[in-house]
C-alpha atoms as a PDB file:
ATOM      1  CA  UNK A   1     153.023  75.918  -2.228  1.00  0.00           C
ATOM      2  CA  UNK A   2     148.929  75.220  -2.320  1.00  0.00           C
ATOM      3  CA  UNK A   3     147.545  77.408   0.384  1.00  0.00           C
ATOM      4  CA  UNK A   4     144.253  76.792   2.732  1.00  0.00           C
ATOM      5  CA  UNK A   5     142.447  80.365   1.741  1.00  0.00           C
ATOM      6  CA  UNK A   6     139.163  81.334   3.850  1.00  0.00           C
ATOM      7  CA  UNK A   7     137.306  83.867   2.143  1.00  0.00           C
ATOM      8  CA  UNK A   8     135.359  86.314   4.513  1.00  0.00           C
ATOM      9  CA  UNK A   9     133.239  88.842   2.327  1.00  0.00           C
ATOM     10  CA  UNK A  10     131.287  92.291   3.323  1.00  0.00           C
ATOM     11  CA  UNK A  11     127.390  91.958   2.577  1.00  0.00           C
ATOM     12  CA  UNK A  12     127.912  94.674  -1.019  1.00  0.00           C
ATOM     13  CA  UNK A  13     126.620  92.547  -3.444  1.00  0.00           C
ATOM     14  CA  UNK A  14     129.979  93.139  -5.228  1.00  0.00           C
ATOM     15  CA  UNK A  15     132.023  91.338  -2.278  1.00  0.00           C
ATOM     16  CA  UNK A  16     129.248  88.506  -2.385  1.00  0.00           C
ATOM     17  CA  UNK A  17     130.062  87.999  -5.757  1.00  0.00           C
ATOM     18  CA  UNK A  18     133.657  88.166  -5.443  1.00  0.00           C
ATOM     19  CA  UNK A  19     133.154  85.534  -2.609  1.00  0.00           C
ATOM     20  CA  UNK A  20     131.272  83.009  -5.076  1.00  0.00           C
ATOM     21  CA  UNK A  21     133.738  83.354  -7.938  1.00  0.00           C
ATOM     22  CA  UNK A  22     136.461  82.692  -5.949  1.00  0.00           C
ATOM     23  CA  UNK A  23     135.115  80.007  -3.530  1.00  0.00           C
ATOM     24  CA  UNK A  24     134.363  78.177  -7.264  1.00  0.00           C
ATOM     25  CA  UNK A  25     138.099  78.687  -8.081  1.00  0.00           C
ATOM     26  CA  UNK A  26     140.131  77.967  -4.750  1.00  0.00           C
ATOM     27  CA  UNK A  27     137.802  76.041  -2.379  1.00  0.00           C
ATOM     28  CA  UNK A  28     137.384  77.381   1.077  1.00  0.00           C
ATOM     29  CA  UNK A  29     138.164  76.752   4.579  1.00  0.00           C
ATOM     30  CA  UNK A  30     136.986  77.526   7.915  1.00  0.00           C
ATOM     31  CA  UNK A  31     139.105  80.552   9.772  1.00  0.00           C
ATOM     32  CA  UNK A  32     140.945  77.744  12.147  1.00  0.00           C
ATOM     33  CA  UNK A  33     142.014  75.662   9.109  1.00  0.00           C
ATOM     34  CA  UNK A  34     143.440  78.183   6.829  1.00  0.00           C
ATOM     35  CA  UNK A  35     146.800  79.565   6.455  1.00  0.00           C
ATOM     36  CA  UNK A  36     145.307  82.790   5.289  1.00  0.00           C
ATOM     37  CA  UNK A  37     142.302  84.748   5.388  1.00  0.00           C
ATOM     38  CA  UNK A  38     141.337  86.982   2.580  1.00  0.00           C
ATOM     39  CA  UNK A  39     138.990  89.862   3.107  1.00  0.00           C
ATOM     40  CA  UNK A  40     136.723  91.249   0.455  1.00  0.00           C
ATOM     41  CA  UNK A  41     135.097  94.681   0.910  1.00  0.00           C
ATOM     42  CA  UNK A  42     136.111  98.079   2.228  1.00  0.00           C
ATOM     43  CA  UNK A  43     138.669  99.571   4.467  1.00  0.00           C
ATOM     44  CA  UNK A  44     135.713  98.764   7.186  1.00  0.00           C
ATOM     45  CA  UNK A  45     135.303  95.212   6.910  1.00  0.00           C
ATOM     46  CA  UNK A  46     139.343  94.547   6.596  1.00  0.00           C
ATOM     47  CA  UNK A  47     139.511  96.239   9.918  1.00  0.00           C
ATOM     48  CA  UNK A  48     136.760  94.376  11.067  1.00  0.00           C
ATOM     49  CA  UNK A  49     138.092  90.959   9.743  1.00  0.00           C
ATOM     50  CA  UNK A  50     141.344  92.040  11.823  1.00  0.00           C
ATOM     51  CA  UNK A  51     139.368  92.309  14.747  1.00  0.00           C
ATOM     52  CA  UNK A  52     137.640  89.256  14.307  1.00  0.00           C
ATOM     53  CA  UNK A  53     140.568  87.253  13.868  1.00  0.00           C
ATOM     54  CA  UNK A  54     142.754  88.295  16.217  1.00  0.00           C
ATOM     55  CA  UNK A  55     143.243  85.036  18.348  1.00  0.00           C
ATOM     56  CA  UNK A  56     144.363  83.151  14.989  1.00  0.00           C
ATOM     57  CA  UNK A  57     147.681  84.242  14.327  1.00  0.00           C
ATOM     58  CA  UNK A  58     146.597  84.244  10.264  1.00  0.00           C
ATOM     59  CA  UNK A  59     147.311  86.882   7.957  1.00  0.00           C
ATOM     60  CA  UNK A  60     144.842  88.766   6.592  1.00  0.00           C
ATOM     61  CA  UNK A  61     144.846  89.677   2.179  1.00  0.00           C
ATOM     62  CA  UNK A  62     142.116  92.606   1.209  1.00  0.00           C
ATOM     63  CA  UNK A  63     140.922  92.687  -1.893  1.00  0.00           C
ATOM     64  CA  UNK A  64     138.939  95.798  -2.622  1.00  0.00           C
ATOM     65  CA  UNK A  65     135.205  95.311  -3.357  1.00  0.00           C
ATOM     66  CA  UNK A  66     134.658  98.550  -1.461  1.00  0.00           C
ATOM     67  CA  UNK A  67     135.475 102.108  -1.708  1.00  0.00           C
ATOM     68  CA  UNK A  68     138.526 103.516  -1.413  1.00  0.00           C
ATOM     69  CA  UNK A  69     140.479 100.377  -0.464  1.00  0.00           C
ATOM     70  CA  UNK A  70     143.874 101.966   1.495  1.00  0.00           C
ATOM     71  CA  UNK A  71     144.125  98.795   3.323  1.00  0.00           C
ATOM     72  CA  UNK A  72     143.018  96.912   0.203  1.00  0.00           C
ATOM     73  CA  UNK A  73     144.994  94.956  -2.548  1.00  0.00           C
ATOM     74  CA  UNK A  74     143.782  95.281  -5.799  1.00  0.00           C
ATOM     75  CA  UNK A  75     140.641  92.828  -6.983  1.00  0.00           C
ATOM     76  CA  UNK A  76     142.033  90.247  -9.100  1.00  0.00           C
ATOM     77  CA  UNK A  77     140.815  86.659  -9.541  1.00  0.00           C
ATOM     78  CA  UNK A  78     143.695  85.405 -11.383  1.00  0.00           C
ATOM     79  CA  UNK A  79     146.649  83.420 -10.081  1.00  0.00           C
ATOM     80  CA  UNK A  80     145.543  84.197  -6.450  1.00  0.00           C
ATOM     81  CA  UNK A  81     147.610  81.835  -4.707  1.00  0.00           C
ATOM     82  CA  UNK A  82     150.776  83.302  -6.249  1.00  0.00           C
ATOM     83  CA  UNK A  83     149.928  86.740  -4.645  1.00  0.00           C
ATOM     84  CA  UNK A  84     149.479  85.057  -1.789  1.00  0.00           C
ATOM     85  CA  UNK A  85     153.141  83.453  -1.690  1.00  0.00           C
ATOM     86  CA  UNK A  86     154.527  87.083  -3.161  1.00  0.00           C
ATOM     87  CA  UNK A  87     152.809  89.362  -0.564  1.00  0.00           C
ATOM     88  CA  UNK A  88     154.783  91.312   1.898  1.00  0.00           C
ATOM     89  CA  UNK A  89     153.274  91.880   5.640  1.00  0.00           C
ATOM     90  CA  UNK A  90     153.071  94.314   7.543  1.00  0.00           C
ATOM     91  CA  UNK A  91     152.424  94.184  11.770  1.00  0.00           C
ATOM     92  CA  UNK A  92     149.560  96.589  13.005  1.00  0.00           C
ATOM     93  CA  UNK A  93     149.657  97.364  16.865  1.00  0.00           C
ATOM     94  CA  UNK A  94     146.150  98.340  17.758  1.00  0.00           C
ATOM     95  CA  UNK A  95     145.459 100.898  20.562  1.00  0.00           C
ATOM     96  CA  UNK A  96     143.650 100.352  23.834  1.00  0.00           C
ATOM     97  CA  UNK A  97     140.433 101.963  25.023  1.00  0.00           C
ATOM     98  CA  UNK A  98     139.568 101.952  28.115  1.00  0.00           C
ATOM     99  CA  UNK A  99     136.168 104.379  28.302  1.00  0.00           C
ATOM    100  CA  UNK A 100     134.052 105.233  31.937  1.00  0.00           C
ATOM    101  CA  UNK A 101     130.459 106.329  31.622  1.00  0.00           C
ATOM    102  CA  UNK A 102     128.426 108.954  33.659  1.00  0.00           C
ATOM    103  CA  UNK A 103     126.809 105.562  35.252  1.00  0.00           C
ATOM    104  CA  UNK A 104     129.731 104.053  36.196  1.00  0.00           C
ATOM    105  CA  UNK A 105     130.395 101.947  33.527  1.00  0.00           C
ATOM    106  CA  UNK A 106     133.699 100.225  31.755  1.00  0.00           C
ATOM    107  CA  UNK A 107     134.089  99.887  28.154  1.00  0.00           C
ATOM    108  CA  UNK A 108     137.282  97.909  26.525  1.00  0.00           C
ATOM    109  CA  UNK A 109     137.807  97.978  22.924  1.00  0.00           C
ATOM    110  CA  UNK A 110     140.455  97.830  20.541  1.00  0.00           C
ATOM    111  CA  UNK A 111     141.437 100.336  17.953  1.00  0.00           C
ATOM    112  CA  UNK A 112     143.611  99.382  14.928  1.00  0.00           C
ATOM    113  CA  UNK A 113     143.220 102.827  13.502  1.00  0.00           C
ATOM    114  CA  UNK A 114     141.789 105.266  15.957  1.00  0.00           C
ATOM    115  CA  UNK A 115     140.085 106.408  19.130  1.00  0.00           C
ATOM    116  CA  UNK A 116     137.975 109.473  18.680  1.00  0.00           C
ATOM    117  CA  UNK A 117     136.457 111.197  20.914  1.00  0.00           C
ATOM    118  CA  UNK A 118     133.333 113.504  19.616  1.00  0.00           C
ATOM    119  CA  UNK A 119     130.508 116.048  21.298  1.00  0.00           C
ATOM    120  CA  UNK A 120     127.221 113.977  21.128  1.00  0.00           C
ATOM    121  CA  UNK A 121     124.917 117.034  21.415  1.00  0.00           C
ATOM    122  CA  UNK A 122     124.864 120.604  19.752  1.00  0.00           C
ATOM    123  CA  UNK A 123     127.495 122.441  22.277  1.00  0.00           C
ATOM    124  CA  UNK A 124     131.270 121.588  21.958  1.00  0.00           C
ATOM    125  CA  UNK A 125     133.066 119.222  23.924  1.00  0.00           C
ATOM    126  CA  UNK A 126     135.226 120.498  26.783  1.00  0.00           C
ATOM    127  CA  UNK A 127     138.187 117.889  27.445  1.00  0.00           C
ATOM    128  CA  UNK A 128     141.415 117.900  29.732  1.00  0.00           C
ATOM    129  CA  UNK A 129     144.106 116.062  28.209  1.00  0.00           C
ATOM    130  CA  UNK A 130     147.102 114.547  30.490  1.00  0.00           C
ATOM    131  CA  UNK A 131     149.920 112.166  28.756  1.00  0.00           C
ATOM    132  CA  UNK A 132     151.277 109.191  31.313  1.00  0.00           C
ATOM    133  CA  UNK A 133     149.602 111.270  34.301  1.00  0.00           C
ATOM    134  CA  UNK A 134     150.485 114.639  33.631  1.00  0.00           C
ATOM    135  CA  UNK A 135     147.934 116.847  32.346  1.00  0.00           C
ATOM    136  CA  UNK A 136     149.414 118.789  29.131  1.00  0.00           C
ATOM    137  CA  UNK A 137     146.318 120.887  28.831  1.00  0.00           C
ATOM    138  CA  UNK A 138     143.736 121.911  30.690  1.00  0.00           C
ATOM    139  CA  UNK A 139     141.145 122.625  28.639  1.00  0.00           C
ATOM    140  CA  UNK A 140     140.669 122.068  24.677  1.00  0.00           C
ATOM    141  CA  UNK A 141     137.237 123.095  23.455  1.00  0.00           C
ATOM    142  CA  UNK A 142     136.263 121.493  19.895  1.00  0.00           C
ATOM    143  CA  UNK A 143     134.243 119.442  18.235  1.00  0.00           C
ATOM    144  CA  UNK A 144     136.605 116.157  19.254  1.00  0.00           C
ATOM    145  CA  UNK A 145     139.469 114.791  19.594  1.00  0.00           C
ATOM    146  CA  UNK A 146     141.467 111.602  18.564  1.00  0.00           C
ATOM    147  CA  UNK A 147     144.953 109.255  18.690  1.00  0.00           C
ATOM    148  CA  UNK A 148     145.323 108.051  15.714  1.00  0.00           C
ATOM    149  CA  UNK A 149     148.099 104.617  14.820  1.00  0.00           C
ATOM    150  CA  UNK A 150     150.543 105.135  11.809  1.00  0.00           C
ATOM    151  CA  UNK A 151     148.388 102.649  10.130  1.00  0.00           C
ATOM    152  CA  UNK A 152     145.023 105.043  10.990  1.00  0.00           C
ATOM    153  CA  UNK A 153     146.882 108.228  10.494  1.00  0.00           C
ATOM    154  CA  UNK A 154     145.474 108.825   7.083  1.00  0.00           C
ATOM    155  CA  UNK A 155     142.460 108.060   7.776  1.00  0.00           C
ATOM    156  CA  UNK A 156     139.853 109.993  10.055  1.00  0.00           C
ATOM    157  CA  UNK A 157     142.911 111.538  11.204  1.00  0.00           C
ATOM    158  CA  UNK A 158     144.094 112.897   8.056  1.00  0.00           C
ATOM    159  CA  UNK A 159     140.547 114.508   7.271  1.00  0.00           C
ATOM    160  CA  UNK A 160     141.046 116.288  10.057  1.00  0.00           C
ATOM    161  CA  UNK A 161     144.445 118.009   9.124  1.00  0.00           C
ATOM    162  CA  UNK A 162     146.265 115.864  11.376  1.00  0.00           C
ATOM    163  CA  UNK A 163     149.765 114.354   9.659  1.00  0.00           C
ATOM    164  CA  UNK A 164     150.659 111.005   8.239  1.00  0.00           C
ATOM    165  CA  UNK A 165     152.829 109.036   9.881  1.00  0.00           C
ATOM    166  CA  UNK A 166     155.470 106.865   8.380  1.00  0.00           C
ATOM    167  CA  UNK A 167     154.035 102.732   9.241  1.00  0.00           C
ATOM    168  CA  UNK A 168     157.503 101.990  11.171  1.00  0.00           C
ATOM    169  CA  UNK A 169     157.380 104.850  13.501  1.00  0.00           C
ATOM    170  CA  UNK A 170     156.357 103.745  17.027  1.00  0.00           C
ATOM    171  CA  UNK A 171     154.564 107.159  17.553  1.00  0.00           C
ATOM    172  CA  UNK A 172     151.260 108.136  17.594  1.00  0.00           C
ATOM    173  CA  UNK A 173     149.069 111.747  16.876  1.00  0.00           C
ATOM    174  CA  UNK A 174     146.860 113.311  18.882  1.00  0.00           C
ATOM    175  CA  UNK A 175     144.957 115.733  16.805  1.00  0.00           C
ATOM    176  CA  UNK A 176     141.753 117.844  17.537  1.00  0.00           C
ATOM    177  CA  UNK A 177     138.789 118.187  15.058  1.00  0.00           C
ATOM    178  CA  UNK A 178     137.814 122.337  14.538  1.00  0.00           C
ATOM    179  CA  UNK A 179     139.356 123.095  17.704  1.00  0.00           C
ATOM    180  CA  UNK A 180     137.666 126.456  19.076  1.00  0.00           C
ATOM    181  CA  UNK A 181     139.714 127.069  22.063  1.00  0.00           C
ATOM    182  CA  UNK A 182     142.993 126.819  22.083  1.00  0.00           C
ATOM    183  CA  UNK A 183     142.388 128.493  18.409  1.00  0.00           C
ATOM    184  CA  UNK A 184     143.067 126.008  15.891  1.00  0.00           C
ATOM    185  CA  UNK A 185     145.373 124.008  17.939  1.00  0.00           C
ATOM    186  CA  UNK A 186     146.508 121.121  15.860  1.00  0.00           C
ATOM    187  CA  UNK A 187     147.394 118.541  17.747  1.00  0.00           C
ATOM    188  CA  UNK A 188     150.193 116.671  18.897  1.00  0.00           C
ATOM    189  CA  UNK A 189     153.333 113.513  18.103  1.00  0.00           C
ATOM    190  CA  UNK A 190     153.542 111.501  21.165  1.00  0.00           C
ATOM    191  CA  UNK A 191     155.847 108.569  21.990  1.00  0.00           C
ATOM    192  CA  UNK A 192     153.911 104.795  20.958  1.00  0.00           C
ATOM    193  CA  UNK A 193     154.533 104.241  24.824  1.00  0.00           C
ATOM    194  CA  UNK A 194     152.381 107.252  26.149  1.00  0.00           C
ATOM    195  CA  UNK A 195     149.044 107.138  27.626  1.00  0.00           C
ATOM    196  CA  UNK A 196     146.663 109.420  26.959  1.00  0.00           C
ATOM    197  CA  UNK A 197     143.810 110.514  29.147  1.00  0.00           C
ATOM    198  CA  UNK A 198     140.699 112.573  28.236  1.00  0.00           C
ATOM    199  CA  UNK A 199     138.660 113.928  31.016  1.00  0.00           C
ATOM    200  CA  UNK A 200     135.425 115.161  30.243  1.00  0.00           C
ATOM    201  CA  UNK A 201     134.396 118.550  31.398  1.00  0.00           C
ATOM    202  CA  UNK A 202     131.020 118.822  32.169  1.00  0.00           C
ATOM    203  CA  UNK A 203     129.762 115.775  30.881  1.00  0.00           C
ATOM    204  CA  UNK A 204     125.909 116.461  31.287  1.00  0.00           C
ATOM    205  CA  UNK A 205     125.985 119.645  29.432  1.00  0.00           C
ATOM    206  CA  UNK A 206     128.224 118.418  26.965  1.00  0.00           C
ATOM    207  CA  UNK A 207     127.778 114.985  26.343  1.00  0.00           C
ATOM    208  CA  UNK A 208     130.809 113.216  24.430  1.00  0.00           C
ATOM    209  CA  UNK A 209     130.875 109.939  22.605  1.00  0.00           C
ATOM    210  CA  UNK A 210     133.794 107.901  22.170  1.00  0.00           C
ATOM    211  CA  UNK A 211     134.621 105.175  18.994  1.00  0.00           C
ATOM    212  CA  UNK A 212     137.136 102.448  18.622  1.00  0.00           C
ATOM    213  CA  UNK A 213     137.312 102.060  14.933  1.00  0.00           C
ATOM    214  CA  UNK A 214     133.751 102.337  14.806  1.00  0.00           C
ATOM    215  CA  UNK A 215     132.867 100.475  17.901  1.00  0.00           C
ATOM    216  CA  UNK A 216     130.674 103.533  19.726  1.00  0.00           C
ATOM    217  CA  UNK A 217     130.921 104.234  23.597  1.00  0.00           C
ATOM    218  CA  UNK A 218     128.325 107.270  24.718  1.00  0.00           C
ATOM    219  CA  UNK A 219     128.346 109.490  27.572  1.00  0.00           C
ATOM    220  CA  UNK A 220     131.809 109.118  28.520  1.00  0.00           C
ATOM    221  CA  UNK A 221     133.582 110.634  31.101  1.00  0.00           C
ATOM    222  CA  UNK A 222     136.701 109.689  31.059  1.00  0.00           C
ATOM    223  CA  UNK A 223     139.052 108.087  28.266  1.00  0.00           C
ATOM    224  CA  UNK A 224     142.409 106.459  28.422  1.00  0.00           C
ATOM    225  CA  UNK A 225     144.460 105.175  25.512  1.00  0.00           C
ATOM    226  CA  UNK A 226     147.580 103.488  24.930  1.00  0.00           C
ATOM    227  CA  UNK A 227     148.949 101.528  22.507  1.00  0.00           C
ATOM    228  CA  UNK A 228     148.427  97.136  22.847  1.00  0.00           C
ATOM    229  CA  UNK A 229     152.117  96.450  22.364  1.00  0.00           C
ATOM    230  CA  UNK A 230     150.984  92.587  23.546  1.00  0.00           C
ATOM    231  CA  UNK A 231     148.476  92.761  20.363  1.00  0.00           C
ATOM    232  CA  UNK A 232     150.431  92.373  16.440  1.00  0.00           C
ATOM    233  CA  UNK A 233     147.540  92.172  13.573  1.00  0.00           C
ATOM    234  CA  UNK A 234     148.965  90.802  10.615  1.00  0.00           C
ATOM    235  CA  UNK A 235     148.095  92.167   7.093  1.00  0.00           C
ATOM    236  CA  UNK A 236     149.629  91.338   3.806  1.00  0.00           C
ATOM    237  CA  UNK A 237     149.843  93.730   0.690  1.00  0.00           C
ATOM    238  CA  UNK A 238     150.955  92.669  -2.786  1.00  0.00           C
ATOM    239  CA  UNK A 239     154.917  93.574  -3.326  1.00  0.00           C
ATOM    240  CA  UNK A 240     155.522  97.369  -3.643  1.00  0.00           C
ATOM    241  CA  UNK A 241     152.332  98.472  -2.515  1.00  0.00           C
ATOM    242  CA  UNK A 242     152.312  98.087   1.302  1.00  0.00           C
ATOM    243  CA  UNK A 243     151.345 100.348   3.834  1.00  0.00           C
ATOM    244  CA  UNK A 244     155.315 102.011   3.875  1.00  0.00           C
ATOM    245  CA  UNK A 245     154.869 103.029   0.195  1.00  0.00           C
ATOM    246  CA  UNK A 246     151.222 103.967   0.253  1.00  0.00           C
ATOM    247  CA  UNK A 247     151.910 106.303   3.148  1.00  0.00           C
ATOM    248  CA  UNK A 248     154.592 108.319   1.227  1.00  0.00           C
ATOM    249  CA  UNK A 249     152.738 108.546  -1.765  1.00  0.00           C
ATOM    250  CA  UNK A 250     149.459 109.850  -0.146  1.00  0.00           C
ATOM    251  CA  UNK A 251     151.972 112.655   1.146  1.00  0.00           C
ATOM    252  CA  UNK A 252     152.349 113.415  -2.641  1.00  0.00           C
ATOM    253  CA  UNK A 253     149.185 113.265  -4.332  1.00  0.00           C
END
């Protein structure tokens, strides 16, 4: 069945290519017209198409033009619209960030990978940590910390030694980056229903930054996270290379 395709591309002049050759071969339609969206570029702009196309309800279909691709289907201009029919999807529940500056300020943003929290200033952050109210640790001194989705689990979150999670599990890791105090502590697996809460300890000294998949928050105080159960982005990946199998296999590699 013919499908209305909008093409979204990154500015690499490889995606900008991609987006001519294939606008030549399949037409293109605005976001609110088509039945699917497919992204061309990195890891970055597929999470950043996401975002931006939230309120649709339209799948989205990378095609890398990027880097390393994990969220990416292989480039391909042939027989597109049968990919398209073939594709399995997979449902991405973003997490929450809810982030108060020293001057009194609210930030909302959404995370489809991760929230990370990271010292903005040559001493290392000092952070309490409390999970649905309860504070699980008083003190962690490091470089950062971050909660990290299945989908996001290998990627910031894997560099820093933190584990990959399988894409069904409704869980989510809490891992710290070169934790100094407690020594090497590595983290934690917490229920997708917990909220987590990062108080900054002397913020002034130690300033702390916070990102939502690259969406930057500085001089926080005070962090909350929790997953947007009410939020389901919709990505498609060509037959026997979704996110499920990709997981396992970067366990291998």
């Amino acid at each position: 069945m013919p499908q209305r395709i909008s093409f979204a591309a990154s500015k690499a002049p490889l995606a900008q290519t991609a987006l001519a050759n294939l606008i030549r071969q399949y037409d293109n339609h605005s976001p609110k017209e088509a039945d699917v969206i497919v992204a061309l570029g990195g890891d970055g702009f597929m999470l950043e198409t996401l975002h931006n196309t939230q309120g649709l309800n339209v799948p989205v279909y990378g095609m890398n033009r990027g880097t390393v691709g994990f969220l990416m289907n292989e480039y391909s201009e042939h027989a597109l619209e049968t990919r398209l029919d073939e594709a399995e999807e997979a449902a991405l529940t973003p997490l929450r960030m809810v982030a108060e500056t020293c001057d009194g300020q609210r930030h909302n943003a959404l995370a489809i990978n991760e929230v990370s929290l990271l010292r903005a200033g040559p001493q290392a952050a000092r952070l309490q940590i409390s999970v649905d109210g309860r504070v699980r640790m008083d003190e962690l001194v490091c470089d950062g910390a971050l909660v990290a989705t299945p989908a996001g689990s290998t990627a910031y979150n894997y560099s820093a030694h933190g584990p990959i999670l399988p894409i069904g599990a409704e869980i989510l890791t809490l891992t710290a980056m070169a934790a100094f105090r407690p020594r090497r502590w590595r983290g934690a697996l917490l229920p997708q229903s917990a909220e987590v809460a990062f108080e900054v300890l002397e913020p002034e000294k130690r300033p702390v930054m916070a990102e939502a998949d690259a969406r930057s928050v500085r001089d926080v105080m005070r962090v909350t996270i929790r997953a947007a159960q009410d939020i389901s982005h919709r990505a498609l990946f060509d037959p026997g290379h979704g996110l499920e199998e990709r997981l396992l296999r970067e366990q291998f590699v």
